[in-house]
C-alpha atoms as a PDB file:
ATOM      1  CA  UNK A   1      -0.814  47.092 -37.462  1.00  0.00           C
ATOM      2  CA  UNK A   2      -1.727  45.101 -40.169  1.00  0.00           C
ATOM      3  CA  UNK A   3      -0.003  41.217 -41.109  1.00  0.00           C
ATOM      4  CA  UNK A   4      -0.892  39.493 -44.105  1.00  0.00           C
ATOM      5  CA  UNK A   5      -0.910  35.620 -43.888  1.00  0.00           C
ATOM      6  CA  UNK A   6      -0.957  34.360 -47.507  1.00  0.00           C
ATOM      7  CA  UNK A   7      -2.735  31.308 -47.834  1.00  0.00           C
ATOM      8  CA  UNK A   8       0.342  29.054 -49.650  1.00  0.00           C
ATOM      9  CA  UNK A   9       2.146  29.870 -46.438  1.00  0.00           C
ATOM     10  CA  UNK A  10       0.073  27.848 -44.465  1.00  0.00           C
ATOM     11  CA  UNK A  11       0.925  24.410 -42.934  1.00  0.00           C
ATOM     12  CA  UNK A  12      -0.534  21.534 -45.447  1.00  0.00           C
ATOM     13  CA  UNK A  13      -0.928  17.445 -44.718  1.00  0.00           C
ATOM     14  CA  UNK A  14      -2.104  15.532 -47.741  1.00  0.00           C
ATOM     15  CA  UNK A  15      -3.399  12.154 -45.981  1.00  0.00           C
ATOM     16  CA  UNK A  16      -5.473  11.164 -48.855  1.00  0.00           C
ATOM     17  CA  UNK A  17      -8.394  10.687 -47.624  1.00  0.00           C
ATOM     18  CA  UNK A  18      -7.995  14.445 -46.209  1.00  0.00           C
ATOM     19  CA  UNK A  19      -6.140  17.317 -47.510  1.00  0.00           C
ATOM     20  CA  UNK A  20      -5.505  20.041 -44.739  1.00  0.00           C
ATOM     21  CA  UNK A  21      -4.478  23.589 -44.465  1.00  0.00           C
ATOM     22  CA  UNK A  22      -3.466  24.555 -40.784  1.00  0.00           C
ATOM     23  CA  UNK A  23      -3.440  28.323 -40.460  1.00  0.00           C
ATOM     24  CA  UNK A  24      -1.651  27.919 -37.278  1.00  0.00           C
ATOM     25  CA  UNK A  25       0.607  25.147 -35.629  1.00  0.00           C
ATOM     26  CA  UNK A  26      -1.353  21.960 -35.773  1.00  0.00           C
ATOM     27  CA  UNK A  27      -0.343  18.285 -35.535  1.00  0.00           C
ATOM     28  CA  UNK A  28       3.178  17.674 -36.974  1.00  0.00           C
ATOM     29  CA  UNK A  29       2.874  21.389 -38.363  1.00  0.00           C
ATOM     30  CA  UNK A  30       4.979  23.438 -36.160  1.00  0.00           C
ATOM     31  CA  UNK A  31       5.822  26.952 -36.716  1.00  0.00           C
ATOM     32  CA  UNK A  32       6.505  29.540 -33.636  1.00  0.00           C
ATOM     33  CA  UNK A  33       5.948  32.151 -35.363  1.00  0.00           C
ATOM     34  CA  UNK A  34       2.062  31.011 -35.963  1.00  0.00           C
ATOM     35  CA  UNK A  35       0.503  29.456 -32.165  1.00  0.00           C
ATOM     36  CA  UNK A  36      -2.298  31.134 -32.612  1.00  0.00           C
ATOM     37  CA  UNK A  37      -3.917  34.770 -32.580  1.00  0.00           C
ATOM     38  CA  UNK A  38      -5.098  36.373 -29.650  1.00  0.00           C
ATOM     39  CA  UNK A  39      -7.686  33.474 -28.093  1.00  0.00           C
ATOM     40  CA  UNK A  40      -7.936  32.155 -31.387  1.00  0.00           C
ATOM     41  CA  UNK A  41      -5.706  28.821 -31.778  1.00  0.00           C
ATOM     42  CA  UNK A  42      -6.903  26.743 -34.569  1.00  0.00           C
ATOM     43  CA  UNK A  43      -8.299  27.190 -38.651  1.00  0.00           C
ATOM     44  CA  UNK A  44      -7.646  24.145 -40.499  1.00  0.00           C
ATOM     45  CA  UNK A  45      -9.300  23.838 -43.534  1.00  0.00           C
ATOM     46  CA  UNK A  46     -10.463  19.895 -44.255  1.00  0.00           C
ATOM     47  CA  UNK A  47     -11.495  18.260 -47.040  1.00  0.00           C
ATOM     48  CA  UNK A  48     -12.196  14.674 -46.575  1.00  0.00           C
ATOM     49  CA  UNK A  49     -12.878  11.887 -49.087  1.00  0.00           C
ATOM     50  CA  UNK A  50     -16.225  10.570 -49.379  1.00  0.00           C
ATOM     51  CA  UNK A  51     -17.321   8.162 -46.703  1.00  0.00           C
ATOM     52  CA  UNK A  52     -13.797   8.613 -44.849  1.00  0.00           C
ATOM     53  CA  UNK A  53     -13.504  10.452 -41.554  1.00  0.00           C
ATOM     54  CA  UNK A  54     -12.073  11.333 -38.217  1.00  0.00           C
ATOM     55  CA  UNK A  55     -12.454   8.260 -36.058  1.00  0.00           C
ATOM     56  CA  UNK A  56     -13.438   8.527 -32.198  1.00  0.00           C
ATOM     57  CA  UNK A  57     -10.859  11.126 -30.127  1.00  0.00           C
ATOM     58  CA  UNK A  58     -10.579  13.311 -27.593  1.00  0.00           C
ATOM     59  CA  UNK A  59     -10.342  16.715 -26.841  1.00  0.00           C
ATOM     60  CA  UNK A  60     -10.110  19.155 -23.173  1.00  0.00           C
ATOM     61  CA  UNK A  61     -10.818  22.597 -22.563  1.00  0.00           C
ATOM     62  CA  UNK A  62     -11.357  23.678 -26.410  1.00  0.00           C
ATOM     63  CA  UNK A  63     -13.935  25.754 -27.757  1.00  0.00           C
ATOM     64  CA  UNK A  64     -14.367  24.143 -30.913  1.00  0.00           C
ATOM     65  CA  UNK A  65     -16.190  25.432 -34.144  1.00  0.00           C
ATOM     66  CA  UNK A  66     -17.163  23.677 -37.212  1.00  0.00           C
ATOM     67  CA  UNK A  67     -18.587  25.955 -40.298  1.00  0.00           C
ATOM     68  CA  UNK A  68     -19.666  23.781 -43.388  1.00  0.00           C
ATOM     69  CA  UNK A  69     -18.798  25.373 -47.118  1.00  0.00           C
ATOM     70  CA  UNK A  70     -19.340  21.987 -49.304  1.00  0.00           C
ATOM     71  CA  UNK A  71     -21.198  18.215 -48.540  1.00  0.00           C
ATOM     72  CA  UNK A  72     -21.677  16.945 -45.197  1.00  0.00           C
ATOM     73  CA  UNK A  73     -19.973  16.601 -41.737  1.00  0.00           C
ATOM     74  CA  UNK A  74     -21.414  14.176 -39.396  1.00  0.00           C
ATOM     75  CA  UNK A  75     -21.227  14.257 -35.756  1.00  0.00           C
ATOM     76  CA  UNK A  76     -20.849  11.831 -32.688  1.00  0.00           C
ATOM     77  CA  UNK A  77     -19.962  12.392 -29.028  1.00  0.00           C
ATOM     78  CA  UNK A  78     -19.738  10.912 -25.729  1.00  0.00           C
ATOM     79  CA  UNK A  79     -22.553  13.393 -24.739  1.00  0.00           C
ATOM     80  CA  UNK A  80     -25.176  11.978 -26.998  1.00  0.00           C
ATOM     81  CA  UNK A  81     -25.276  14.455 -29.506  1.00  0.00           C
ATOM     82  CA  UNK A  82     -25.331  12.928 -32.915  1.00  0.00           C
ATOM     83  CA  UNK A  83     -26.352  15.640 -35.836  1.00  0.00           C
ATOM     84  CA  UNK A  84     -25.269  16.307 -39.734  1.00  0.00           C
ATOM     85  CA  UNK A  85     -23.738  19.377 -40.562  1.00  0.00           C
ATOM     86  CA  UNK A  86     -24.266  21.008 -44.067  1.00  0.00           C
ATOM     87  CA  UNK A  87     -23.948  24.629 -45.835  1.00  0.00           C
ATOM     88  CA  UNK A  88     -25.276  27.700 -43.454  1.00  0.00           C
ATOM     89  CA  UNK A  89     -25.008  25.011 -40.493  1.00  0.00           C
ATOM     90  CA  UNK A  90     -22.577  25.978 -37.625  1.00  0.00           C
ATOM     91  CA  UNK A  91     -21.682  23.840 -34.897  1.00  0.00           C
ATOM     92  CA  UNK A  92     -20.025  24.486 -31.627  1.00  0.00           C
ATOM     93  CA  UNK A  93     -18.985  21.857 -28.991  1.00  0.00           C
ATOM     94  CA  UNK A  94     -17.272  23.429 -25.775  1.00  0.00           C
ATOM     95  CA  UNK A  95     -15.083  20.186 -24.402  1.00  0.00           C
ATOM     96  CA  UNK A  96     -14.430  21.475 -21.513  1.00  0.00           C
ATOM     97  CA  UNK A  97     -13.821  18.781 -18.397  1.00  0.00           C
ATOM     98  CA  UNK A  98     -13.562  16.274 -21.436  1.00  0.00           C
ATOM     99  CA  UNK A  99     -15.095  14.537 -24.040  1.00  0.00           C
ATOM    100  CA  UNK A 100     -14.348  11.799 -27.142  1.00  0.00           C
ATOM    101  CA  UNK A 101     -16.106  12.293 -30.335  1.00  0.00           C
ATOM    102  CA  UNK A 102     -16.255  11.347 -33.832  1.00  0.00           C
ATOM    103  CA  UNK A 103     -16.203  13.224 -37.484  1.00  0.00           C
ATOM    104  CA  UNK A 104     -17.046  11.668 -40.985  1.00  0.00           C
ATOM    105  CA  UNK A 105     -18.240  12.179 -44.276  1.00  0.00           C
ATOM    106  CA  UNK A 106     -21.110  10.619 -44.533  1.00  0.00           C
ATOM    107  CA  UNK A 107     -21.592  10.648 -48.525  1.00  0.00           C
ATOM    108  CA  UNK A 108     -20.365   8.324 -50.909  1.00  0.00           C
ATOM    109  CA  UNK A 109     -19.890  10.601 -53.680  1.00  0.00           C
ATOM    110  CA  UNK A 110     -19.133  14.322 -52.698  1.00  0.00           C
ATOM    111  CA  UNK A 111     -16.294  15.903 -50.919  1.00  0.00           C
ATOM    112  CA  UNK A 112     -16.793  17.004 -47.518  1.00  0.00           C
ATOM    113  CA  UNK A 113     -15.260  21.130 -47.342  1.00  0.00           C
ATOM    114  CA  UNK A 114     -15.366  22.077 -43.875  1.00  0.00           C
ATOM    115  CA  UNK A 115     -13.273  24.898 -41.433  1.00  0.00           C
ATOM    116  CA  UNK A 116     -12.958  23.336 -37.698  1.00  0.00           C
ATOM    117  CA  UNK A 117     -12.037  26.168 -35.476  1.00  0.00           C
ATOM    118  CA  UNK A 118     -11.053  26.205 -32.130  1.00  0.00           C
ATOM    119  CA  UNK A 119     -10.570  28.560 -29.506  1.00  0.00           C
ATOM    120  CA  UNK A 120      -9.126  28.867 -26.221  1.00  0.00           C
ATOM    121  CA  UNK A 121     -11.350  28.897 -23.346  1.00  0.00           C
ATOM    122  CA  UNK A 122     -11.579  31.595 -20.535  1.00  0.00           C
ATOM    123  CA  UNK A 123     -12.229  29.092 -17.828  1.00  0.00           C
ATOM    124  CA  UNK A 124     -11.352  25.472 -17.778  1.00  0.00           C
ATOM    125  CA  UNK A 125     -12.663  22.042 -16.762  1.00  0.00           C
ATOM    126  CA  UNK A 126     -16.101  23.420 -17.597  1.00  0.00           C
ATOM    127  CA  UNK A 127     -19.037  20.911 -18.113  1.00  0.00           C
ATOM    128  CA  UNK A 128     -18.936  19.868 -21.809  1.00  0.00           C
ATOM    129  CA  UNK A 129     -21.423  20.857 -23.676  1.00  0.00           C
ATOM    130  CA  UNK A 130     -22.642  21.177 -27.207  1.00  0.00           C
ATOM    131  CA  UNK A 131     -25.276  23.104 -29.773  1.00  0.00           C
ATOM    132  CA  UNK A 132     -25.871  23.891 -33.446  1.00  0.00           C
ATOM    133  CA  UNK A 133     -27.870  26.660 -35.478  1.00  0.00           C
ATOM    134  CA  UNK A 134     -28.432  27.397 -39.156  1.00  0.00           C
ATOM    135  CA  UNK A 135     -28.155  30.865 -40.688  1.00  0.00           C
ATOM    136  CA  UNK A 136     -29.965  31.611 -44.037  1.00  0.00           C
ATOM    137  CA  UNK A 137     -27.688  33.105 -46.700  1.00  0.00           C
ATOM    138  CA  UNK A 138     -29.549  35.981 -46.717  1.00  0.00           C
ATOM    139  CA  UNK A 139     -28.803  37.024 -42.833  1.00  0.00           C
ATOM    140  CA  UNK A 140     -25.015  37.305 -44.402  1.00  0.00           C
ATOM    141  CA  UNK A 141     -25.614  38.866 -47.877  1.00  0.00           C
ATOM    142  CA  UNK A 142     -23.468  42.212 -47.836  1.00  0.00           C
ATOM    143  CA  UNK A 143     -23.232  42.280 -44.059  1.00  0.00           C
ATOM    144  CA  UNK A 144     -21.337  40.169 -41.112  1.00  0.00           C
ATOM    145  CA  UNK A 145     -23.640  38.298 -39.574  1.00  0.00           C
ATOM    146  CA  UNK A 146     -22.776  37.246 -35.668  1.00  0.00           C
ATOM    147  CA  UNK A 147     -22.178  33.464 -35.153  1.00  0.00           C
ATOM    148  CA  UNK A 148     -20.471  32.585 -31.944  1.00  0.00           C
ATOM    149  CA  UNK A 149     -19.762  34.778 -29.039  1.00  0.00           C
ATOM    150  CA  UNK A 150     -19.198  34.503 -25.152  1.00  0.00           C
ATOM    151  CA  UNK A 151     -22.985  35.851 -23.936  1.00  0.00           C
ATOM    152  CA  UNK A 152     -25.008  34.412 -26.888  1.00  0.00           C
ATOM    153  CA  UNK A 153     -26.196  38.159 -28.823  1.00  0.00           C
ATOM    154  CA  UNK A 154     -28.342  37.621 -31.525  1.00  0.00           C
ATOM    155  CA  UNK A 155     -28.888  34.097 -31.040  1.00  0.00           C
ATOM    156  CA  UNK A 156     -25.124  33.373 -31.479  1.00  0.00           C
ATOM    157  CA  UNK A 157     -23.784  29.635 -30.057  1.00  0.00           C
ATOM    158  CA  UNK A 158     -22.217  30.626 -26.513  1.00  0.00           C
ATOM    159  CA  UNK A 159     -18.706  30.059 -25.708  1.00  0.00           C
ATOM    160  CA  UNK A 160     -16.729  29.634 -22.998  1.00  0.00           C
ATOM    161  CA  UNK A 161     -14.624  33.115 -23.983  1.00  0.00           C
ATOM    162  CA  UNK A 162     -14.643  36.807 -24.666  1.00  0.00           C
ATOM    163  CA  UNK A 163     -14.538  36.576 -28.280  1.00  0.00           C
ATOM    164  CA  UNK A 164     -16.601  36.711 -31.508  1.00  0.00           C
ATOM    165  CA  UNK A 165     -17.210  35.174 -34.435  1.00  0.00           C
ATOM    166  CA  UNK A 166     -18.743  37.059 -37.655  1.00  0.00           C
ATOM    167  CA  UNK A 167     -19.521  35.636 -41.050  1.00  0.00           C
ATOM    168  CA  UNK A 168     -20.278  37.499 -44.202  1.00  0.00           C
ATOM    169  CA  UNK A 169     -21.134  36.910 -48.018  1.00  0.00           C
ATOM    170  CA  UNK A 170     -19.728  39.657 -49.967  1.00  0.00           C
ATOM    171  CA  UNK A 171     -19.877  39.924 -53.832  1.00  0.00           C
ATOM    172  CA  UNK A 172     -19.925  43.766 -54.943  1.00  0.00           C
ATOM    173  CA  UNK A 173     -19.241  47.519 -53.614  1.00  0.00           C
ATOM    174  CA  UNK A 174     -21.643  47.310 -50.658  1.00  0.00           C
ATOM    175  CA  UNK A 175     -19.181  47.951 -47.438  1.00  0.00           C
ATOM    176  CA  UNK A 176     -19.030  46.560 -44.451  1.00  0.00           C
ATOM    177  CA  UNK A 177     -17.417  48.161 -40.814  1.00  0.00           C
ATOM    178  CA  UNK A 178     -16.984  46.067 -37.721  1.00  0.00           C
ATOM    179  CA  UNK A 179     -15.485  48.130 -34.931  1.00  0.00           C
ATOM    180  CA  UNK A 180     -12.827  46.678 -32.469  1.00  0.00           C
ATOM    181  CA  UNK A 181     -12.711  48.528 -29.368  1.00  0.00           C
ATOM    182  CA  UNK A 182      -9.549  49.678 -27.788  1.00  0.00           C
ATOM    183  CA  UNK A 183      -7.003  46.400 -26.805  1.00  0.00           C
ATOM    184  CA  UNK A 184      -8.830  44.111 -28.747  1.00  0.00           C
ATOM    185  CA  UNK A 185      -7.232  41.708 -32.070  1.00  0.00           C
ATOM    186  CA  UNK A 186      -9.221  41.143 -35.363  1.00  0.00           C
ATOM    187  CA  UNK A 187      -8.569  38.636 -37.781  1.00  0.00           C
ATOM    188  CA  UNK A 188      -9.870  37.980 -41.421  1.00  0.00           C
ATOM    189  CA  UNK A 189     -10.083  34.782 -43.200  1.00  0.00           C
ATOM    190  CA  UNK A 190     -10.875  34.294 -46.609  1.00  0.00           C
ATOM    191  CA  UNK A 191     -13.218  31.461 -46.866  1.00  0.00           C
ATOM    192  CA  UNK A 192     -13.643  31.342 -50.646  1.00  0.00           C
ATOM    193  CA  UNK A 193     -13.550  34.185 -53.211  1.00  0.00           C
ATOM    194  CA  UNK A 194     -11.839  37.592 -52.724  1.00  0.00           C
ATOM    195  CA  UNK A 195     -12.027  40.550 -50.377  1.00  0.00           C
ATOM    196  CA  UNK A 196     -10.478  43.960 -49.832  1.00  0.00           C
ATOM    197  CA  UNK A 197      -9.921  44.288 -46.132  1.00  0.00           C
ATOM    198  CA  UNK A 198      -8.123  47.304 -44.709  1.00  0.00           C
ATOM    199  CA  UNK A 199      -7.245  48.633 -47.909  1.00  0.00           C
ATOM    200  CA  UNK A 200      -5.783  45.262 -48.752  1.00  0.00           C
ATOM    201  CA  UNK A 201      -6.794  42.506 -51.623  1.00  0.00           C
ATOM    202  CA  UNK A 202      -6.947  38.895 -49.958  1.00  0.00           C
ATOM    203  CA  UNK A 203      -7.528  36.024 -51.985  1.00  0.00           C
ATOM    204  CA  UNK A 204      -9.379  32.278 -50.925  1.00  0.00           C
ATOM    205  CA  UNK A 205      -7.648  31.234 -48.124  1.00  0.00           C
ATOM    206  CA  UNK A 206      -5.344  34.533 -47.426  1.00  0.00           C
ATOM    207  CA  UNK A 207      -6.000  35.820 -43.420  1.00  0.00           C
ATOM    208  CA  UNK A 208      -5.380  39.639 -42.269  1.00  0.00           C
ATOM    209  CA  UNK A 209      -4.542  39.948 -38.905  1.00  0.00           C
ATOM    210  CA  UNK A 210      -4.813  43.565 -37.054  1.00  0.00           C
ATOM    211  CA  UNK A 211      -3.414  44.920 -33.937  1.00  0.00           C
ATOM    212  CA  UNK A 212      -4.338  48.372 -32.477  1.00  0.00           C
ATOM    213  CA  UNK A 213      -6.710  48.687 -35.239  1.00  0.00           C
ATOM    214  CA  UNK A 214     -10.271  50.893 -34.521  1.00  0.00           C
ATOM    215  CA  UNK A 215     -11.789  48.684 -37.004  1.00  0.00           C
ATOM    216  CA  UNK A 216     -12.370  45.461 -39.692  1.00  0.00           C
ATOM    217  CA  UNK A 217     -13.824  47.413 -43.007  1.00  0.00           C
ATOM    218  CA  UNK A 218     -14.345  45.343 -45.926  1.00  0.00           C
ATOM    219  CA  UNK A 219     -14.614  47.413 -49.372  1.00  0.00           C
ATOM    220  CA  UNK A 220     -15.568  45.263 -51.707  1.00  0.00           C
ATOM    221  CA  UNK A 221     -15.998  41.133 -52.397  1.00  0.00           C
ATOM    222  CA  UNK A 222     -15.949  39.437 -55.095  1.00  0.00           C
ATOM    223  CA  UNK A 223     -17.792  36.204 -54.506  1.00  0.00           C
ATOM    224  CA  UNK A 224     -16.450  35.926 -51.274  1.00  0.00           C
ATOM    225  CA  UNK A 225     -17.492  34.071 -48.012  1.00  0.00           C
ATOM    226  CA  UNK A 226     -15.034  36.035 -44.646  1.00  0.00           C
ATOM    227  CA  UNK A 227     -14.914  34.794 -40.943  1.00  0.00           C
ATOM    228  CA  UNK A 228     -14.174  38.218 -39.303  1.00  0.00           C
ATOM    229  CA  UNK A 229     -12.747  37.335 -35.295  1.00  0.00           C
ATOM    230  CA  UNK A 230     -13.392  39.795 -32.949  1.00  0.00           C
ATOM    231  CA  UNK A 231     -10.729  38.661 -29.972  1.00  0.00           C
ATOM    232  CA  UNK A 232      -8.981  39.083 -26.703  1.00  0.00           C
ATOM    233  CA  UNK A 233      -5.367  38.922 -26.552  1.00  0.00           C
END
C-alpha cells in the first residue's frame, strides 16, 4: 500500500525567527492521524534566522538525527560535545537516560535549512551518547547512500533501533531499488527537488509512505535530494 503525504498538508509554526514544517504531530501540532510511521516519530523541517536558535532543553529516550541542506547548525550538550554542522554533515545524538542541549545558527547572514529527525528507541534509559560523520556528494550521486542504522554497516552512525536511514542525490534516469523485506515500512521524503517513487511524482517536501511493499524504487529525479527509511513497525 502506498499513502501520499503532500507537503502543504503538513503541520507549519511560523515563529519568526524559525519557520517549521512538522511531518508528524509535533509541539502544538496535533493530528492523530499523523504520530508517526513505524519507529519513525519526528521530520520537521527548520529554518532558523541568522544568529537565532534553540536555547538549552531536554530530551529522553530519542534517537535524534540532524541532516544539514543550507548554512550552519551548531551544537551543545550536557555530554561535552560541542561541533558545527554543515552540508553532507549528519549528526546523531541518542538521549537516552537523559540529556539537555542546545541548537543555533551560528551565522549572521545566512539561513540555517536543516531536517531534525527523531526516532523511537528499541531500548530505553540507555547511556546518552553522541557522534557525527560527513558523506561526500559523490557517495550519494544516483544511488542511496546508508546513513544511520542500528549495527553501524558501512560506517553508518549507530542507533539505538532496528531501522535505517538512506540518502540519495538524484537528477536524471539512473534508477535506484532499495528492497524492504517482508513486515517491514518504508518511507520517502522529498528533501528538495522532485522524484518518482513507486510509480508516483513527489515534489520538495511531499513523503510516500509504503506498507507491504517488496521495495522503494526511485525512477527518475530531477534535482532531487530523498531520505529513504527503512523501518520496523
Amino acid at each position: 500500500m502506498l499513502t501520499l503525504r503532500h507537503h502543504q498538508a503538513r503541520g507549519h509554526a511560523d515563529h519568526g525567527w524559525l519557520d517549521s514544517w512538522h511531518s508528524f504531530s509535533f509541539a502544538s501540532y496535533r493530528d492523530p492521524e499523523h504520530m508517526g510511521f513505524g519507529a519513525l516519530r519526528v521530520i520537521n523541517e527548520d529554518r532558523v534566522q541568522p544568529g537565532k536558535g534553540f536555547a538549552t532543553h531536554s530530551h529522553q529516550n530519542m534517537e535524534i538525527i540532524s541532516y544539514v541542506l543550507e548554512g550552519e547548525l551548531a551544537h551543545r550538550d550536557s555530554m561535552g560535545n560541542s561541533s558545527t554542522i554543515r552540508p553532507g554533515d549528519v549528526q546523531r545524538m541518542s538521549a537516552g537516560s537523559g540529556v539537555t542541549h542546545s541548537e543555533y545558527n551560528p551565522s549572521q547572514t545566512q539561513l540555517s535549512h536543516f531536517l531534525q529527525i527523531w526516532i523511537l528507541p528499541a531500548e530505553q534509559e540507555v547511556a546518552p551518547s553522541y557522534e557525527q560523520t560527513h558523506v561526500v556528494a559523490a557517495d550519494k550521486r544516483d544511488q542511496l547512500r546508508l546513513l544511520v542504522s542500528g549495527d553501524g554497516a558501512e560506517g553508518s552512525l549507530r542507533i539505538h533501533q532496528d531501522a535505517r536511514l538512506y540518502a540519495g542525490l538524484l537528477d536524471g534516469a539512473a534508477d535506484t531499488r532499495l528492497p524492504l523485506a517482508s513486515g517491514r515500512l518504508g518511507y520517502v521524503h522529498v528533501a528538495r527537488g522532485r522524484a518518482k517513487v513507486n510509480d508516483q511524482w513527489l515534489d520538495t517536501g511531499d513523503a510516500l509512505k509504503l506498507t507491504d511493499e517488496p521495495a522503494v524504487t526511485i525512477e527518475a529525479g530531477e534535482q532531487a535530494e530523498v531520505l529513504v527509511f527503512d523501518l520496523p513497525r
